[in-house]
Protein backbone atom coordinates (compact mmCIF):
# COMPACT_ATOMS: atom_id res chain seq x y z
CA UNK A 1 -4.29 -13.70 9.64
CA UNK A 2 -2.20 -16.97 10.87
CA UNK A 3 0.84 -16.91 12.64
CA UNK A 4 3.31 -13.94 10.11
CA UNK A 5 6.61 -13.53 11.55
CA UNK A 6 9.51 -11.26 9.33
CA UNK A 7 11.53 -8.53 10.09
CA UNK A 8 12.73 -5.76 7.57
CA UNK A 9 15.84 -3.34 8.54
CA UNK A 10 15.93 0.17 7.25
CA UNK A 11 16.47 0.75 3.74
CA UNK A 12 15.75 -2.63 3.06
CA UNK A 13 13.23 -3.85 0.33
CA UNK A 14 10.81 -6.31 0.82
CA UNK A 15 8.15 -7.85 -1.73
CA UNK A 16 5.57 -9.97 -0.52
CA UNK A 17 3.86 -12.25 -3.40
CA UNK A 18 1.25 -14.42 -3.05
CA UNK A 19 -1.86 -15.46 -4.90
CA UNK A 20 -5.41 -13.50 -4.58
CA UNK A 21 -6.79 -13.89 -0.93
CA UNK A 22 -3.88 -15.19 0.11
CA UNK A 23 -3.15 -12.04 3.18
CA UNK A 24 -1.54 -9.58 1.09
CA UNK A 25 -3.86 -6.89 1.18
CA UNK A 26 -4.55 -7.31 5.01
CA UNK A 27 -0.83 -7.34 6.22
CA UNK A 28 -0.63 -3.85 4.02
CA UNK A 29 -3.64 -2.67 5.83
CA UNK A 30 -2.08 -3.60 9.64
CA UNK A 31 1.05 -2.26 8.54
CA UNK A 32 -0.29 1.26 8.09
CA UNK A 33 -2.99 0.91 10.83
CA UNK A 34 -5.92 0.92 9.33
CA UNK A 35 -6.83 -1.97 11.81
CA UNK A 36 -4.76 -3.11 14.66
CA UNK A 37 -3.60 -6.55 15.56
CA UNK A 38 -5.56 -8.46 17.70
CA UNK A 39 -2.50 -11.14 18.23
CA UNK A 40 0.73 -10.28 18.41
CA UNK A 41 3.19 -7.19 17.61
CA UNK A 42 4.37 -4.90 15.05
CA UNK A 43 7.42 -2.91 15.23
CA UNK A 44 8.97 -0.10 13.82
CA UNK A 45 12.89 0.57 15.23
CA UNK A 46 11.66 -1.61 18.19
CA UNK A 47 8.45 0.84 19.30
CA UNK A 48 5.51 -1.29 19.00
CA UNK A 49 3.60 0.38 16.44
CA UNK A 50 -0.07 1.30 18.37
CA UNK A 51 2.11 3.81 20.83
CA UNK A 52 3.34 5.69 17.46
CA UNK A 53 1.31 8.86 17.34
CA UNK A 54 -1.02 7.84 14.06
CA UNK A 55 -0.01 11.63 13.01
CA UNK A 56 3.68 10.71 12.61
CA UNK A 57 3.51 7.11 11.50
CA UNK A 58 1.69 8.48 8.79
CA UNK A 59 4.34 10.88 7.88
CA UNK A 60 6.68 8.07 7.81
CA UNK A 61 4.78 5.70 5.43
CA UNK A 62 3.63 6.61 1.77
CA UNK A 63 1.12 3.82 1.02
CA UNK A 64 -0.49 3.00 -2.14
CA UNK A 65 -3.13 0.85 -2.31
CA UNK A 66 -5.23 -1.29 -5.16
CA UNK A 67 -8.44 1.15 -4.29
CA UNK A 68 -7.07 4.77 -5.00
CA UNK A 69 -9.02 7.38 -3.86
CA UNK A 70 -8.33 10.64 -5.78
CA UNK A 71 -10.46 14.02 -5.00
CA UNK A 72 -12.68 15.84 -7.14
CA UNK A 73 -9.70 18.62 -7.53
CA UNK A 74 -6.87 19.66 -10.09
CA UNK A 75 -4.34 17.29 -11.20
CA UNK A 76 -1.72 19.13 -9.36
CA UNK A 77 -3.22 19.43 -6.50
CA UNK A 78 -4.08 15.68 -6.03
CA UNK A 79 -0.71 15.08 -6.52
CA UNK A 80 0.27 17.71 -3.94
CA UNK A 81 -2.00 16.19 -1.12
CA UNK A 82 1.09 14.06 -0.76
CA UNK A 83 3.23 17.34 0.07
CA UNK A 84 1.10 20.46 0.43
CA UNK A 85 4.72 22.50 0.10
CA UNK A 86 5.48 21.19 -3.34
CA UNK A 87 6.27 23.35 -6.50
CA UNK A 88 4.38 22.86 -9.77
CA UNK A 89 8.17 21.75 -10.44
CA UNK A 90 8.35 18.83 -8.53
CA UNK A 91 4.65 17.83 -9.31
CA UNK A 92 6.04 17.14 -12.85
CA UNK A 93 9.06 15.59 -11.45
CA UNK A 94 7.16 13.04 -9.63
CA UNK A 95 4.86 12.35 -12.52
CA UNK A 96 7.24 11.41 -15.10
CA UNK A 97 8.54 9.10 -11.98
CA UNK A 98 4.83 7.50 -12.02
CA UNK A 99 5.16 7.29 -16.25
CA UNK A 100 1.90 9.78 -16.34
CA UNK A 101 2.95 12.88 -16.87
CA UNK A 102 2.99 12.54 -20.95
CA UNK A 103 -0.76 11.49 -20.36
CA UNK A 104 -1.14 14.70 -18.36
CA UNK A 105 -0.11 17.00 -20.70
CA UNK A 106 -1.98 15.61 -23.64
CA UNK A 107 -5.07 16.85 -21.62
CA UNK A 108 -6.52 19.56 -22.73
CA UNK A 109 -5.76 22.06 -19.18
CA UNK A 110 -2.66 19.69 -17.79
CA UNK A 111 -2.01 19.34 -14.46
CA UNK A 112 -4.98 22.01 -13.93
CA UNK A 113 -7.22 19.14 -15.63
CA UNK A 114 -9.84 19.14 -12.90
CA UNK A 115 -11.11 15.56 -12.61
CA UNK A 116 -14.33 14.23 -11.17
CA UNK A 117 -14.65 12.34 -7.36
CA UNK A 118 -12.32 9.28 -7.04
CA UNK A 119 -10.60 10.48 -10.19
CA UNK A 120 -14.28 9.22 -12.61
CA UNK A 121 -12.26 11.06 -15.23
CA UNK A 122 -9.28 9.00 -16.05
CA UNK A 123 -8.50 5.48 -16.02
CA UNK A 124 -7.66 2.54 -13.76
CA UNK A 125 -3.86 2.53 -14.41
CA UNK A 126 -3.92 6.74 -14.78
CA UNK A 127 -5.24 6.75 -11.21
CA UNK A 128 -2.88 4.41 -9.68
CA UNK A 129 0.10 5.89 -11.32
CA UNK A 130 -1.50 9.20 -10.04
CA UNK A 131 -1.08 7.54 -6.83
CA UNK A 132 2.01 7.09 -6.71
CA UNK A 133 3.25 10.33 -7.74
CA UNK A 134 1.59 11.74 -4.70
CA UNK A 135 3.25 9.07 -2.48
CA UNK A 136 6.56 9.59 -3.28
CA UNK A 137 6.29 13.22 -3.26
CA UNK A 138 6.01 13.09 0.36
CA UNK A 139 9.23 11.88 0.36
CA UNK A 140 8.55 8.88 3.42
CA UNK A 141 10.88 7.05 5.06
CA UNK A 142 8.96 3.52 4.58
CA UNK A 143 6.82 2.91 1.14
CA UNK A 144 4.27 0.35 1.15
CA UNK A 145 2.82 -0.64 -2.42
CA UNK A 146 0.28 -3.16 -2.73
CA UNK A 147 -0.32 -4.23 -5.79
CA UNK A 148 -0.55 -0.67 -7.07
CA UNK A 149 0.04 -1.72 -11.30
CA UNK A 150 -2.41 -3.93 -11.88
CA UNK A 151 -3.91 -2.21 -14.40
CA UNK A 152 -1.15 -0.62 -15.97
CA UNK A 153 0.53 -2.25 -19.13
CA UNK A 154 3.86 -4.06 -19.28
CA UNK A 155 5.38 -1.01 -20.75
CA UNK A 156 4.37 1.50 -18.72
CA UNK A 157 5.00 -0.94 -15.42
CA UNK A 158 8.62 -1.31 -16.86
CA UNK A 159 9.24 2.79 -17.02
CA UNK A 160 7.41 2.96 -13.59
CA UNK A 161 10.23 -0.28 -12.19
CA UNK A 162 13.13 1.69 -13.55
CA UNK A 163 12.29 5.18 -12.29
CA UNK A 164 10.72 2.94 -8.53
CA UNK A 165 14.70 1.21 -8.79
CA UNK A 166 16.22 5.41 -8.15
CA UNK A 167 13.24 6.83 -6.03
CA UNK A 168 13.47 3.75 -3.59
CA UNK A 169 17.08 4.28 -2.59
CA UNK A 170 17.45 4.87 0.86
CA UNK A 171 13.76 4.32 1.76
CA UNK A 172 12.15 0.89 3.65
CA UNK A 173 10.51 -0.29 1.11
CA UNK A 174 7.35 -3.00 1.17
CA UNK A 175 5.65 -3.95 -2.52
CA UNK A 176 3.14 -6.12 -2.07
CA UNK A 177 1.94 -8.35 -5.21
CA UNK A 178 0.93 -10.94 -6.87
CA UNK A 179 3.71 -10.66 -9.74
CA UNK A 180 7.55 -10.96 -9.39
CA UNK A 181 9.54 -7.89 -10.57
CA UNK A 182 12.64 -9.68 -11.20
CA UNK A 183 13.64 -5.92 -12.28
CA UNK A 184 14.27 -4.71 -8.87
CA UNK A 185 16.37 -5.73 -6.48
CA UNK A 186 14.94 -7.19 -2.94
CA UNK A 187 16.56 -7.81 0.16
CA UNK A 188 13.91 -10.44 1.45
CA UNK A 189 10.88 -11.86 -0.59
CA UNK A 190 8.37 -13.76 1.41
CA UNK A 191 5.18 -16.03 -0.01
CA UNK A 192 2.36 -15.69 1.22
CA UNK A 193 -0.41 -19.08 1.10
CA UNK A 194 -3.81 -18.59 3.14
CA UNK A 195 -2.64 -15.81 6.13
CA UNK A 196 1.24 -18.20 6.15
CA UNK A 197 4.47 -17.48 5.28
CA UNK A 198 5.45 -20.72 3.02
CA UNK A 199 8.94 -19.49 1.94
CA UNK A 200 11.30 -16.37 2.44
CA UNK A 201 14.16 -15.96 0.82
CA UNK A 202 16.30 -13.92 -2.21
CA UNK A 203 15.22 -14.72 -5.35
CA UNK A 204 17.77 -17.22 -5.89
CA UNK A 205 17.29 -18.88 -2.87
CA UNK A 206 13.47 -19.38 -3.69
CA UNK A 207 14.26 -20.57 -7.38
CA UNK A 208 16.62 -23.36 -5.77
CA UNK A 209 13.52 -24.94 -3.59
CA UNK A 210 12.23 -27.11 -6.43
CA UNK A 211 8.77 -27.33 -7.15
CA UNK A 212 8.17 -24.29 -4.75
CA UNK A 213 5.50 -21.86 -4.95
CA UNK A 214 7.66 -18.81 -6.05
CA UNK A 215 9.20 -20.96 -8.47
CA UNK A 216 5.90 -21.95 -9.73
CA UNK A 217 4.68 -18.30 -9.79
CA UNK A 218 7.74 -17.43 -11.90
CA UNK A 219 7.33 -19.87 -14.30
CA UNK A 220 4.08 -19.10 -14.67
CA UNK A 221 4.35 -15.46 -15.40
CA UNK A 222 7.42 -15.90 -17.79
CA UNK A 223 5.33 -18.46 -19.62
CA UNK A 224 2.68 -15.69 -20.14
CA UNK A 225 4.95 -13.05 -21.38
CA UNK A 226 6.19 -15.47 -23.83
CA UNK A 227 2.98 -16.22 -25.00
């Protein structure tokens, strides 16, 4: 990536749009270490974040990303990788949270529905709601989302945003995306254009830059719900 320079403060929520290949995707992945910077720093309260232990950064950050990977196990127990200490209790809890816990009990063994590697069994939105039930059961203090509804419907994304809108209270949070969710509430929202920041701002702040690439991203989307 080019040049990214932002700064989020705890409890803060920050969405990152852009269009396809414009960084998204990679700034998730050097946010949770998957591969380190080779130019410049990132922080977390001020401790550059390749001397954080990668045992206890992970503690800290739930991420969800577009490829879920899901193991050939129960339903509950998936869901539990997040927080081997859970109750059956809180497995359901978390699932209504991800809207798939109505889809889990129409199955014909529920939650002890054993489904096949990389979760074969059930579909791309089941999986990636799936996904985040076993996030936020871990109960992090930073969530990273990227792009993690793509493939669920505008329904279901809308009883995912409302239920995200509680669970997200206190927590850093980071959704990365290529559509606005004028539902919740961010701090900061940032564009993304080829590896660049392009604009960063509050939603109102980005709709007043006329003819700017959030506002054209807006109007596109709204345009396609209309239609």
């Amino acid at each position: 990536m080019n040049n990214v320079s932002f700064s989020i403060q705890d409890g803060e929520r920050l969405a990152i749009v852009g269009k396809t290949a414009s960084g998204k995707s990679t700034l998730a992945d050097l946010l949770v270490r998957l591969y380190d910077v080779t130019e410049g720093t990132i922080e977390i309260s001020g401790t550059p974040i390749e001397k954080i232990d990668l045992d206890v950064l992970r503690q800290k950050v739930a991420y969800v990303p577009q490829d879920v990977f899901l193991f050939s196990d129960t339903i509950e127990n998936n869901v539990k990788f997040g927080n081997s200490n859970a109750s059956t209790e809180e497995v359901v809890q978390f699932a209504e949270y991800a809207a798939i816990k109505e889809d889990i009990e129409s199955l014909p063994e529920g939650f002890n529905t054993k489904i096949g590697e990389r979760g074969v069994t059930l579909s791309g939105g089941q999986k990636q709601r799936l996904s985040i039930a076993r996030a936020f059961i871990k109960d992090p203090e930073i969530v990273i989302l990227d792009d993690c509804l793509s493939a669920v419907d505008t329904n279901t994304e809308q009883k995912i945003m409302h239920h995200l809108d509680h669970t997200l209270k206190g927590k850093t949070a980071i959704i990365i995306t290529h559509r606005i969710y004028s539902m919740l509430n961010f701090d900061k929202i940032i564009v993304l254009d080829k590896g660049q920041i392009i604009e960063m701002g509050t939603h109102e702040e980005l709709m007043n830059i006329e003819g700017g690439h959030y506002e054209e991203l807006y109007n596109q989307q709204k345009t396609a719900v209309l239609d």
